[in-house]
Protein backbone atom coordinates (compact mmCIF):
# COMPACT_ATOMS: atom_id res chain seq x y z
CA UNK A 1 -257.25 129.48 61.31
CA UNK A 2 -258.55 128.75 57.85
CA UNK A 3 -256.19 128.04 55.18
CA UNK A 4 -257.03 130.76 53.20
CA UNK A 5 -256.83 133.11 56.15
CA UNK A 6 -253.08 132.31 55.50
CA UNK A 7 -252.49 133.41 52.10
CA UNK A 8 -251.31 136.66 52.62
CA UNK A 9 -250.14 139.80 50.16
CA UNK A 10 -247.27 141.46 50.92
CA UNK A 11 -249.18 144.55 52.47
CA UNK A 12 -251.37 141.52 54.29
CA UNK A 13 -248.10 139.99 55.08
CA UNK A 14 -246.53 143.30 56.48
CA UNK A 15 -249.47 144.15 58.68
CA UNK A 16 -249.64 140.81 60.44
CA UNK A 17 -245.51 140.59 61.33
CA UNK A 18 -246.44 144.26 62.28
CA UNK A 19 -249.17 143.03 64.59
CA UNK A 20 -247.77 140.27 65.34
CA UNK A 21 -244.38 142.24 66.68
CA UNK A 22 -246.81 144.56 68.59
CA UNK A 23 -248.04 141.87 70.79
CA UNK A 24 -244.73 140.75 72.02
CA UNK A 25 -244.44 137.58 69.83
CA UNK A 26 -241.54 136.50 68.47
CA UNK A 27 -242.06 136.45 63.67
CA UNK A 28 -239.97 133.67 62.12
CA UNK A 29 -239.58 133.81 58.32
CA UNK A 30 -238.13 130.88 55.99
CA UNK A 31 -238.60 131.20 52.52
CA UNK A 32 -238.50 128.59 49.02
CA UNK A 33 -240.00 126.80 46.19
CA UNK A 34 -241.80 124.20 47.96
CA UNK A 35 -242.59 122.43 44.92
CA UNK A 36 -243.03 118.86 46.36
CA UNK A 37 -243.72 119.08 50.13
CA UNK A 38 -241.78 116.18 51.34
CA UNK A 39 -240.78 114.92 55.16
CA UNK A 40 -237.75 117.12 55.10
CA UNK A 41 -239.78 119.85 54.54
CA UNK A 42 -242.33 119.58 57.31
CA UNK A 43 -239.19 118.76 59.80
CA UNK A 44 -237.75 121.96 58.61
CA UNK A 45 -240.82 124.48 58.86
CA UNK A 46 -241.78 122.53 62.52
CA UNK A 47 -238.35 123.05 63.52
CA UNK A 48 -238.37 126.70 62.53
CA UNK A 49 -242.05 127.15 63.82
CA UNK A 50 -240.52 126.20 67.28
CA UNK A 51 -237.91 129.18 67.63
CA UNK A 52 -240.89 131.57 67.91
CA UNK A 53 -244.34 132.24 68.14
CA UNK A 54 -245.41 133.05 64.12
CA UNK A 55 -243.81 131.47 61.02
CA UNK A 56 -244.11 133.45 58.07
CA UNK A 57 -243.16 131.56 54.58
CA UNK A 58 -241.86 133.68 51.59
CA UNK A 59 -242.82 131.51 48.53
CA UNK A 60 -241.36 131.48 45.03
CA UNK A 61 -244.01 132.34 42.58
CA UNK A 62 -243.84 129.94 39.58
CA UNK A 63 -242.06 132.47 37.37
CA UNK A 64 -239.62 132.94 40.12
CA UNK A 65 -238.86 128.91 40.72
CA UNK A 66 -238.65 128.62 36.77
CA UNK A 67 -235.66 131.31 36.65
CA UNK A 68 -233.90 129.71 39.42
CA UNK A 69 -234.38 125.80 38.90
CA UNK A 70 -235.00 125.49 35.25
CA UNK A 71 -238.29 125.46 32.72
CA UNK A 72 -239.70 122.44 33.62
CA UNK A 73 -240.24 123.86 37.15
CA UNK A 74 -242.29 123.83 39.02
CA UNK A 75 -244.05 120.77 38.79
CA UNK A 76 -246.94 122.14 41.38
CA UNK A 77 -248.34 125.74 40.32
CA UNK A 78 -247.75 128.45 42.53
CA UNK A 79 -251.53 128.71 44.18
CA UNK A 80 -251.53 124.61 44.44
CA UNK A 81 -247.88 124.84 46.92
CA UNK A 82 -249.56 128.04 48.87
CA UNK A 83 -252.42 126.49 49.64
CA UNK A 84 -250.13 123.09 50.85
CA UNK A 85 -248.10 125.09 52.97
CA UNK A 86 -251.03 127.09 54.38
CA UNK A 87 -252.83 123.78 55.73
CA UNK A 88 -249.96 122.61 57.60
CA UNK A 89 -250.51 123.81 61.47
CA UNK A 90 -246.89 125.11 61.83
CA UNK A 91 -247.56 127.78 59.02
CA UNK A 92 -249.24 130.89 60.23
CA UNK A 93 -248.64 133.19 56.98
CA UNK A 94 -247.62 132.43 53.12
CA UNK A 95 -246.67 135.20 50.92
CA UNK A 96 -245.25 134.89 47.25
CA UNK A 97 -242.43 136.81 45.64
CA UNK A 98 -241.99 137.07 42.29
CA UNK A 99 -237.87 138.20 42.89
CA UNK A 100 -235.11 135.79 42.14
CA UNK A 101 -234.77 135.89 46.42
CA UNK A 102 -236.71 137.12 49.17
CA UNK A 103 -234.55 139.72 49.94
CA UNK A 104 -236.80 142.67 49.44
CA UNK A 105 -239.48 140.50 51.07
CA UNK A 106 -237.56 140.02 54.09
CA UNK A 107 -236.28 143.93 54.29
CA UNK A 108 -240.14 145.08 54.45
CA UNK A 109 -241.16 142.12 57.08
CA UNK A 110 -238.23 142.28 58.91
CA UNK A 111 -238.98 139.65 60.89
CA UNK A 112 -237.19 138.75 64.18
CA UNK A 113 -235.41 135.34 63.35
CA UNK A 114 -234.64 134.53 59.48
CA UNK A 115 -234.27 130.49 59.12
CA UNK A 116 -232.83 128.68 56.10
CA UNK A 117 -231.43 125.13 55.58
CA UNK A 118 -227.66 124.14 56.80
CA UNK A 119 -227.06 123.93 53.59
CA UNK A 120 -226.62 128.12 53.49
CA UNK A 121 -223.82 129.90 54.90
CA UNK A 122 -225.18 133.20 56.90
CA UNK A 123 -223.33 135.62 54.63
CA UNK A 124 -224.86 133.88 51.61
CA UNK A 125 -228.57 133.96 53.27
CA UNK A 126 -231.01 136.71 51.48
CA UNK A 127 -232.26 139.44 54.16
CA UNK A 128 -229.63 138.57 56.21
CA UNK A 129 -228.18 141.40 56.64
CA UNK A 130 -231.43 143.58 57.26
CA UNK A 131 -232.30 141.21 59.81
CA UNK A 132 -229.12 141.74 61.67
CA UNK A 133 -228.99 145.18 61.69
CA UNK A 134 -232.77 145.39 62.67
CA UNK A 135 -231.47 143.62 65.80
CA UNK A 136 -232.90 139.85 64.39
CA UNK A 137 -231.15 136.97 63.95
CA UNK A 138 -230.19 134.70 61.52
CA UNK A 139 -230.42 130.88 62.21
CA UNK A 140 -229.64 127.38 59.91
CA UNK A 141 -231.42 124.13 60.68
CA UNK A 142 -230.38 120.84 59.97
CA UNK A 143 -231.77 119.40 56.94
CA UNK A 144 -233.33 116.02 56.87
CA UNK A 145 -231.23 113.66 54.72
CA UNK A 146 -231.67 112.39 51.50
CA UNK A 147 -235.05 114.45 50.89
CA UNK A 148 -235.22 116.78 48.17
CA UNK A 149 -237.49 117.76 45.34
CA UNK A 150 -235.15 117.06 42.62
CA UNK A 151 -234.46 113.31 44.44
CA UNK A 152 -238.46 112.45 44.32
CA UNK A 153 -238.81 113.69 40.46
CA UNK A 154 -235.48 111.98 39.61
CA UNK A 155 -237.05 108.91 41.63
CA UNK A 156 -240.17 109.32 39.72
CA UNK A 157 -238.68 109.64 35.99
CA UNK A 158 -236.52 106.47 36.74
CA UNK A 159 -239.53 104.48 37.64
CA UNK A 160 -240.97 105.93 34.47
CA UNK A 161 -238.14 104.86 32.04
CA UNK A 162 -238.40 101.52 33.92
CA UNK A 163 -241.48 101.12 33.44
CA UNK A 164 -241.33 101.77 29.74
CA UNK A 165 -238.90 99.67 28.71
């Protein structure tokens, strides 16, 4: 599947979980910022790819990422971190969402498992609750330590300031 076969609108996005559903496979959706893909990322999404047979990805849109983590988010615009998820094999579909969470996203898709990091307690999880009462479920998956986003630009302006001094 080409890459840009994968970036999806939400009526694009709704059609193929729709179609997807139809044909007996099992939709998993994850959704975030993806602003530096990193190894715990690509654990993550293969991990979730693996509890089905589609893996949908909700993504922040930039204006989204900036209310949540701060103006000088993100550091990779919003088309540049679609098109990086989209080439990975595990991804079959990226949307965006401009919302502060996916939950409207995920109550239109309703896909059949909803996966976020360990770091998320169910209750606090956004969709979770449409997914459970559409008869989904909601799963966590370990998170890879010691990657993060904010650890690789923290990394990065240290070497910076070391490097100009």
């Amino acid at each position: 599947m080409a890459v840009s076969s994968k970036l999806l609108s939400r009526t694009e996005a709704l059609d193929k979980v729709r179609a997807w559903q139809a044909s007996g496979k099992k939709v998993v959706f994850s959704n975030g910022c993806f602003d530096i893909l990193h190894a715990g990322h690509v654990e993550y999404l293969a991990a979730a790819r693996e509890l089905g047979d589609a893996l949908i990805i909700g993504l922040n849109s930039d204006a989204s990422v900036r209310r949540l983590k701060g103006p000088d988010r993100p550091v990779c615009c919003e088309a540049d971190r679609a098109a990086v998820l989209s080439a990975l094999q595990v991804v079959d579909g990226v949307t965006l969402f401009n919302e502060d969470t996916p939950e409207e996203l995920i109550g239109a898709l309703l896909p059949d498992i909803l996966v976020k990091g360990a770091d998320w307690a169910v209750e606090q999880i956004a969709g979770a609750k449409a997914v459970l009462e559409g008869g989904g479920s909601v799963l966590t998956l370990a998170l890879l330590e010691g990657r993060s986003t904010t650890g690789i630009i923290e990394k990065i302006i240290q070497l910076h300031t070391q490097h100009n001094q």
